[in-house]
Every structure is written in structure tokens, then in C-alpha cells.
N, C-alpha and C. Protein backbone atom coordinates (compact mmCIF):
# COMPACT_ATOMS: atom_id res chain seq x y z
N UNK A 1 5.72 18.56 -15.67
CA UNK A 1 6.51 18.08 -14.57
C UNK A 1 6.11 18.87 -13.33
N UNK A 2 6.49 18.72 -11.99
CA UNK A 2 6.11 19.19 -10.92
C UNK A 2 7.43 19.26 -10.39
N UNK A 3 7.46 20.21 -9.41
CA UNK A 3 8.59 20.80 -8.61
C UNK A 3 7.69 20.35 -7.13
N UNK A 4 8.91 18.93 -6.63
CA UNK A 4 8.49 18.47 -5.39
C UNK A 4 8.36 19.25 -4.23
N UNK A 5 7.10 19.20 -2.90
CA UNK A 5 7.47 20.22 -1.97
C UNK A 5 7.94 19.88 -1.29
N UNK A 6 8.37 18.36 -1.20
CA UNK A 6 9.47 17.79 0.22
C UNK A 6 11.08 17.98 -0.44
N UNK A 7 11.15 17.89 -1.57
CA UNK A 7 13.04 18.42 -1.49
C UNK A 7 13.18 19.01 -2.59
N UNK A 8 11.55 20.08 -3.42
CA UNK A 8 12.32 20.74 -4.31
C UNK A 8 12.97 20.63 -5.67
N UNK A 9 13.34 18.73 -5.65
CA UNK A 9 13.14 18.21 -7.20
C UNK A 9 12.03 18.10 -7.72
N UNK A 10 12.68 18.06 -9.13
CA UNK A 10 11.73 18.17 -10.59
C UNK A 10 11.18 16.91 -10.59
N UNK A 11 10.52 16.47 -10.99
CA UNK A 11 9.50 14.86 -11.43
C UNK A 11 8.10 15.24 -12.03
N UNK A 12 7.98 13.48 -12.47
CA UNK A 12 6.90 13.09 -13.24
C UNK A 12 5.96 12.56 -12.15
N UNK A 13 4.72 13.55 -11.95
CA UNK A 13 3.34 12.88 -11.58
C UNK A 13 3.58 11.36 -10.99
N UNK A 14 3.48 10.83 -10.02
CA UNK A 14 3.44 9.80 -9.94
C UNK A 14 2.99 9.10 -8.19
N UNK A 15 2.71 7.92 -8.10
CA UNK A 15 1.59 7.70 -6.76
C UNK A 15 1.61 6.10 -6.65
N UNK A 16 0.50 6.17 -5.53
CA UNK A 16 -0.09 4.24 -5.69
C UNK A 16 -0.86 4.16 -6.14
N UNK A 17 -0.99 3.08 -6.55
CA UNK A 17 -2.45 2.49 -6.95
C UNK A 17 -3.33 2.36 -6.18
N UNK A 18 -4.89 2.71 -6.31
CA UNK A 18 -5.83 2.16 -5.33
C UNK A 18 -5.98 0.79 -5.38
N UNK A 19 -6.87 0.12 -4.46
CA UNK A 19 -7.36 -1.34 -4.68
C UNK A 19 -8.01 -1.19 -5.57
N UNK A 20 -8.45 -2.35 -6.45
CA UNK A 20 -9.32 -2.18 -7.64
C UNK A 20 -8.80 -1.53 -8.58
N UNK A 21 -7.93 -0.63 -8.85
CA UNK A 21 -7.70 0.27 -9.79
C UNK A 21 -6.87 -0.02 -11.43
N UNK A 22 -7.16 0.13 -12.13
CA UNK A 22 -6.13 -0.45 -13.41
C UNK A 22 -4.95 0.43 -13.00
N UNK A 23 -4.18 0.03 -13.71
CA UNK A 23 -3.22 0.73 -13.97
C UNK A 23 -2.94 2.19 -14.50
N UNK A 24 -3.21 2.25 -16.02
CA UNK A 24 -3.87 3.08 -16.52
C UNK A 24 -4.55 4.25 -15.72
N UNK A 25 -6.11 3.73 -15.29
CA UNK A 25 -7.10 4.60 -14.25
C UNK A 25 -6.08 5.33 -13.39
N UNK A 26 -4.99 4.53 -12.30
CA UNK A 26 -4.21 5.36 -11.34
C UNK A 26 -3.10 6.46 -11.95
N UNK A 27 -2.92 6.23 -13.12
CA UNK A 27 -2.14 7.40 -13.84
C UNK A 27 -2.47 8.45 -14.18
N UNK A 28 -4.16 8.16 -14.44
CA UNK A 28 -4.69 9.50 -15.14
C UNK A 28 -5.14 10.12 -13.62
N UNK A 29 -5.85 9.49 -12.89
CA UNK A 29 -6.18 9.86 -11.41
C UNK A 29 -4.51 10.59 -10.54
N UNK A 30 -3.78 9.94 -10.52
CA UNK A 30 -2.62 10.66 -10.12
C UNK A 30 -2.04 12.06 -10.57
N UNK A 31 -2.36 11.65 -11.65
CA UNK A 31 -1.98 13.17 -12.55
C UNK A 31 -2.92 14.10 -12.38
N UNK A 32 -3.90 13.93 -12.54
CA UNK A 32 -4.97 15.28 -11.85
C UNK A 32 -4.89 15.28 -10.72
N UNK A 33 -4.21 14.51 -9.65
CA UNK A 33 -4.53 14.84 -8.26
C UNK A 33 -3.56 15.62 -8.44
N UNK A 34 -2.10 15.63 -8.91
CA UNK A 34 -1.23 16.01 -8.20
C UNK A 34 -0.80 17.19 -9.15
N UNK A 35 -1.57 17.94 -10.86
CA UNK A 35 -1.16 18.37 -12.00
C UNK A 35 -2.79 19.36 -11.99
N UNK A 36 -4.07 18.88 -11.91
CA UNK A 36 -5.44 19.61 -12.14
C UNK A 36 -5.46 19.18 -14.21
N UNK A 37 -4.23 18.18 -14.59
CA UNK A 37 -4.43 18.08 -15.87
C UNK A 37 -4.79 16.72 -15.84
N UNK A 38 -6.02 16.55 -17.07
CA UNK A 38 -6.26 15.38 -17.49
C UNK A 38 -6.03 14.95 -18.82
N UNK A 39 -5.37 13.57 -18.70
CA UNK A 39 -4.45 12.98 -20.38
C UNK A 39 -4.64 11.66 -20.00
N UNK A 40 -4.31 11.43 -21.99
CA UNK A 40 -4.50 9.82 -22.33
C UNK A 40 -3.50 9.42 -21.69
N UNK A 41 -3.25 8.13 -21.66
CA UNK A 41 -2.01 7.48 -20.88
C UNK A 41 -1.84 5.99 -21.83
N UNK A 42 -0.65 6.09 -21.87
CA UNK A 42 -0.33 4.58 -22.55
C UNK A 42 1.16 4.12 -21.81
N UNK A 43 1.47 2.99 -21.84
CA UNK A 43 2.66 2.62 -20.97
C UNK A 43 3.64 2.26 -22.13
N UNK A 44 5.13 2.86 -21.38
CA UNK A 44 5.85 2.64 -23.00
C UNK A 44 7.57 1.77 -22.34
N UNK A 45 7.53 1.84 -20.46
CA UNK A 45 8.46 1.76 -20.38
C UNK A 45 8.70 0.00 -19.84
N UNK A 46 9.36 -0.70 -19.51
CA UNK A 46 9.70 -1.91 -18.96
C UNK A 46 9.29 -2.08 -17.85
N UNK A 47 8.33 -2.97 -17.45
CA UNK A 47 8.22 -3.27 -16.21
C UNK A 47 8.81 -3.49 -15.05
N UNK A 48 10.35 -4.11 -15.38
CA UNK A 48 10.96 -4.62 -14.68
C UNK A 48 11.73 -3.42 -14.19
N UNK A 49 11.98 -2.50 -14.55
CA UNK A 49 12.72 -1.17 -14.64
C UNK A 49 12.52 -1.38 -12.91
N UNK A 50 13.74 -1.15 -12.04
CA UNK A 50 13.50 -0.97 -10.32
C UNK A 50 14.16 -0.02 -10.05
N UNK A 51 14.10 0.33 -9.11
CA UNK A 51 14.80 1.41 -8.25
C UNK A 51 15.09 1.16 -6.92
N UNK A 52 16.77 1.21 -6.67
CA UNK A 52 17.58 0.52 -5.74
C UNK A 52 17.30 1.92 -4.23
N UNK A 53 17.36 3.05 -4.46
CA UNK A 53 17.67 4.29 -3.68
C UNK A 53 16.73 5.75 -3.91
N UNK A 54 16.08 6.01 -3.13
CA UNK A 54 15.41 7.72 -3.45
C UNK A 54 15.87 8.68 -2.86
N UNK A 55 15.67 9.36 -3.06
CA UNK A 55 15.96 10.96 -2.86
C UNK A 55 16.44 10.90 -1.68
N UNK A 56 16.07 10.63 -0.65
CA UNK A 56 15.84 11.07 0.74
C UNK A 56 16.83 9.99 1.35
N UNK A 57 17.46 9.05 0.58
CA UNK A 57 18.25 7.74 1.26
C UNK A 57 17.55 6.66 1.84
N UNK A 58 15.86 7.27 1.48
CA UNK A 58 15.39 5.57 1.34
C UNK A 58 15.44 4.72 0.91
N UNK A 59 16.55 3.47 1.69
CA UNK A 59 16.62 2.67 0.33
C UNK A 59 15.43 1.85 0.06
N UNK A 60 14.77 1.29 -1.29
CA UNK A 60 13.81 0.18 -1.49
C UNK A 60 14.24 -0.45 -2.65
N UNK A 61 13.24 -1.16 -3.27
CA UNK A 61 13.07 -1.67 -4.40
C UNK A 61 11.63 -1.70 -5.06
N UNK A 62 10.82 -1.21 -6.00
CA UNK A 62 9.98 -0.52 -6.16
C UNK A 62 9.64 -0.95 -7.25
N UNK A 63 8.46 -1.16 -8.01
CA UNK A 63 8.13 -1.01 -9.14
C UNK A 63 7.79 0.33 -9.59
N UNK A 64 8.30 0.30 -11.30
CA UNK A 64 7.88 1.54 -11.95
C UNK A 64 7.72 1.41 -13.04
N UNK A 65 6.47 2.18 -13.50
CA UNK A 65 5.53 2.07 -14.59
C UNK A 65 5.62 3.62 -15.29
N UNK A 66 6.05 3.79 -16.16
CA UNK A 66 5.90 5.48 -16.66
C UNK A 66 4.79 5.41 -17.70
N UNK A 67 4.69 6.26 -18.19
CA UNK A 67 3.31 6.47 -19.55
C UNK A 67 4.02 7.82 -20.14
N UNK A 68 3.06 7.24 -21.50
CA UNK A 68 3.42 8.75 -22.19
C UNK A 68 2.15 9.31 -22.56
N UNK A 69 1.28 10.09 -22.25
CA UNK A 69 0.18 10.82 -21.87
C UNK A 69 -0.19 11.82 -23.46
N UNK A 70 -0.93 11.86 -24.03
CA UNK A 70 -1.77 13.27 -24.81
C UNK A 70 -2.83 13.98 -23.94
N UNK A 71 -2.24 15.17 -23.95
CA UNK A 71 -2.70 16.54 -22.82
C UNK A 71 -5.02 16.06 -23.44
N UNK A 72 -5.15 16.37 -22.84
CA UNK A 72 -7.36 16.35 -22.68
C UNK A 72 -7.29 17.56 -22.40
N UNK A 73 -7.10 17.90 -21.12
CA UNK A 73 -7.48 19.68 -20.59
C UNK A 73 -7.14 19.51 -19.72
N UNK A 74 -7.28 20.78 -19.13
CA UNK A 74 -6.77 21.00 -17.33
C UNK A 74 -5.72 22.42 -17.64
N UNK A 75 -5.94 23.01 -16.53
CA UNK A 75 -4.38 24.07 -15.93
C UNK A 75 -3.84 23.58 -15.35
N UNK A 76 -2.37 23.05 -15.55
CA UNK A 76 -1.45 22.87 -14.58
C UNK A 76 -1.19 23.61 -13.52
N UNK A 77 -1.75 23.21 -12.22
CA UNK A 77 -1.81 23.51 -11.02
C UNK A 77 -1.28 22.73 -10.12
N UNK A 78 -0.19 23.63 -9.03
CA UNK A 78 0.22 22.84 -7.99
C UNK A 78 -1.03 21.95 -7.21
N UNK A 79 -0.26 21.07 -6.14
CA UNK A 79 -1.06 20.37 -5.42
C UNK A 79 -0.35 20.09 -3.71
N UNK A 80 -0.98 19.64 -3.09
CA UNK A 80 -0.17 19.57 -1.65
C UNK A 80 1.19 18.93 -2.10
N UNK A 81 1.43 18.05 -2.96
CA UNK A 81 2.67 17.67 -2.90
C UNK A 81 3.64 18.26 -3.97
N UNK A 82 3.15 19.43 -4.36
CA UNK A 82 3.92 20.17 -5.53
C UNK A 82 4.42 21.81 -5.60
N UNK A 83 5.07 22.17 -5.64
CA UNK A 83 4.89 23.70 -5.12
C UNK A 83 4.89 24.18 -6.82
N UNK A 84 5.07 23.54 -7.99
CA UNK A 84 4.89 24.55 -8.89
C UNK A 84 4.90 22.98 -9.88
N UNK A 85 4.49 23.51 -11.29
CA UNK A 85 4.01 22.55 -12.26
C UNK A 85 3.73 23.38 -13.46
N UNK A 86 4.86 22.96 -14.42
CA UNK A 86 4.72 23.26 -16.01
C UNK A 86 5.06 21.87 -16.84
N UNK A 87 4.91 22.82 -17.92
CA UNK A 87 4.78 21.77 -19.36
C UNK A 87 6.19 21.85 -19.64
N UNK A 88 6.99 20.87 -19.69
CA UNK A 88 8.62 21.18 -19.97
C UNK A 88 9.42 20.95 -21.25
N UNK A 89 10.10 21.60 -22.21
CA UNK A 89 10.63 21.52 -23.20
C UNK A 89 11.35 20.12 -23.11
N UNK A 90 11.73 18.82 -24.00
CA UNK A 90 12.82 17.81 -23.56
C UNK A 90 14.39 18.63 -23.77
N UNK A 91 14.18 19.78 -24.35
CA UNK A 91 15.80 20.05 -24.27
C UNK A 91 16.21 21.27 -23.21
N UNK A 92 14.91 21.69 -22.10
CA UNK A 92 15.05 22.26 -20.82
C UNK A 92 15.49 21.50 -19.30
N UNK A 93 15.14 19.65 -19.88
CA UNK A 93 15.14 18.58 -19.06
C UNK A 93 16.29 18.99 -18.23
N UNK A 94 17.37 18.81 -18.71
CA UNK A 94 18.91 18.76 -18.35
C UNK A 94 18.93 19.53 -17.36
N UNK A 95 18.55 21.20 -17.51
CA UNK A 95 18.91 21.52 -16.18
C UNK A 95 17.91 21.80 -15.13
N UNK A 96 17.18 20.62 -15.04
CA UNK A 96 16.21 20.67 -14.31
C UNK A 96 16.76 19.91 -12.88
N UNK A 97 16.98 19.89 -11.89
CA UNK A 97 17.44 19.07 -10.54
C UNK A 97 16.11 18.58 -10.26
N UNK A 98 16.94 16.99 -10.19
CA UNK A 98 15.85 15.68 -10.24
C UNK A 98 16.91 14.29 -9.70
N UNK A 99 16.09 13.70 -9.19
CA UNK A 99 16.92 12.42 -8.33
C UNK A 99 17.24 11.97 -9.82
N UNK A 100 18.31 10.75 -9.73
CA UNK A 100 19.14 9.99 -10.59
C UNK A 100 17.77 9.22 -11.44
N UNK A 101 17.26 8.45 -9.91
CA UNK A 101 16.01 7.44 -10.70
C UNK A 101 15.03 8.40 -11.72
N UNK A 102 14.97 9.49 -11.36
CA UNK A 102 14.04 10.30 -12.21
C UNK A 102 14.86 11.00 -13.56
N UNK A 103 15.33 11.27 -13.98
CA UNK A 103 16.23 11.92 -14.80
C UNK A 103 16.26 10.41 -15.44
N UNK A 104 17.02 9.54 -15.64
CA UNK A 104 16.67 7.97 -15.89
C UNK A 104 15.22 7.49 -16.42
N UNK A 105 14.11 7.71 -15.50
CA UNK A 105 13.26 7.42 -16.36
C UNK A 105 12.30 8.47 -17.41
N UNK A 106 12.60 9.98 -17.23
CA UNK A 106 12.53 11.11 -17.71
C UNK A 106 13.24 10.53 -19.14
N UNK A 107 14.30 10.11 -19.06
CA UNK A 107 15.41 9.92 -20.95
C UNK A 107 14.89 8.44 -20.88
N UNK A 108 13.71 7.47 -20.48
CA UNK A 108 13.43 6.91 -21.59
C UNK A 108 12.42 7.00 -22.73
N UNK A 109 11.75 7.45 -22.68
CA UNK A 109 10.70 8.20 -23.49
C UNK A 109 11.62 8.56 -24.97
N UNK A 110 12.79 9.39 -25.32
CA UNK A 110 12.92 9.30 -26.86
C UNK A 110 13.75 8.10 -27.22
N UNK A 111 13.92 6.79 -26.35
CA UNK A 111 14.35 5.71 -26.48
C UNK A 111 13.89 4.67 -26.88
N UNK A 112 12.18 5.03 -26.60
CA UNK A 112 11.25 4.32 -27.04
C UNK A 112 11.79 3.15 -28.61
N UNK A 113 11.60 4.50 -29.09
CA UNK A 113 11.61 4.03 -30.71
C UNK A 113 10.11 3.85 -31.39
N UNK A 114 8.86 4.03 -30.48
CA UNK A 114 7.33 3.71 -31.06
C UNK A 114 6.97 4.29 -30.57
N UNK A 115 5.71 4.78 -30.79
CA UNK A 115 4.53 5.03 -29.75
C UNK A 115 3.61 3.95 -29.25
N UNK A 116 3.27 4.67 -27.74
CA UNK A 116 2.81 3.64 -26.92
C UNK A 116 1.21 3.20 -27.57
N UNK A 117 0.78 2.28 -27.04
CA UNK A 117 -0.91 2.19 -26.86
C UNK A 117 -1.96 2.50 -26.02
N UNK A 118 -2.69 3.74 -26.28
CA UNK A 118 -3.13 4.21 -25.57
C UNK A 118 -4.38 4.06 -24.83
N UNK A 119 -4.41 2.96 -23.83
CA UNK A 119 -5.75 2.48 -23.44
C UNK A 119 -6.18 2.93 -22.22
């Protein structure tokens, strides 16, 4: 997870897509831009999943795509948009300060019930 440098919450790696880009490709590319770690990525959560409000009282409506990743290599290293970045226990989650939408899609992952496919 990364500790944001605009307000300081906790979150999951996350960005736009380039043009051209799979899906997939912009996850693993996001995550090393913003982590110096590179992992498999498979998508496990609902597409439709939106988000009404962020952090900051922007309101939108947004698509969101999460993955559930197996670590490749890398040191977790901050990045311009991160002031710090570890590997986090799921039962350290809780007291981690994180917007609503994030904490939300952080607890769907042992909801799953499968593992994803990792392409």
C-alpha cells in the first residue's frame, strides 16, 4: 500500500490508463511507477463497482478496476505521489486512515471467494 502525499491516506497503487494500453499492462505499469514493485495482476473485482465522492470532495463517478497481484521483485519505494510504501498485514488494514471508497475496495479481496486469473 502507499501513504498518499496529497492527504496522507493509505491506498492501493492506482492511475489511468494510457491509449493503447490493456488493462492489465496499466496495473502492472502503475504499480511500478508509483511502488518500484513489479507483480502479476489478475482482476477479481466488479466492474460496475463506482464511486460517488473522493477524498478531497471531488465529487465524480468513476470506474474501478482492482487486481490481486503475486509480488515478481522490486523494493517498495516511494514515488512523487507517495511519501512511504509497505507490504501490509490484512489484519493491520483497519487502522490504517484511508477514504471510505478505499477501505471498501481494500475488504473486497477476502470476499472474493476464488482466485483471480492471472493474465
Amino acid at each position: 500500500m502507499i501513504r498518499r502525499s496529497d492527504n496522507g491516506n493509505w491506498a492501493l497503487p492506482g492511475g489511468g490508463m494510457d491509449l493503447g494500453e490493456s488493462i492489465v499492462a496499466c496495473g502492472v505499469r502503475v504499480t511500478l511507477e508509483e511502488t518500484s514493485v513489479t507483480g502479476l495482476l489478475g482482476i477479481f473485482t466488479d466492474p460496475k463497482h463506482l464511486l460517488e465522492c473522493t477524498s478531497d470532495g471531488e465529487v465524480r463517478q468513476e470506474f474501478s478496476v482492482v487486481f490481486l497481484a503475486a509480488f515478481v521483485h522490486g523494493e517498495p519505494t516511494p514515488s512523487s505521489e507517495s511519501s512511504e510504501v509497505q507490504w501490509v498485514d490484512p489484519a493491520q488494514l483497519a487502522g490504517l486512515t484511508m477514504d471510505r471508497s478505499m477501505r471498501f475496495r481494500v475488504g473486497l479481496w477476502p470476499k472474493a471467494g476464488h482466485l483471480p486469473h492471472l493474465g
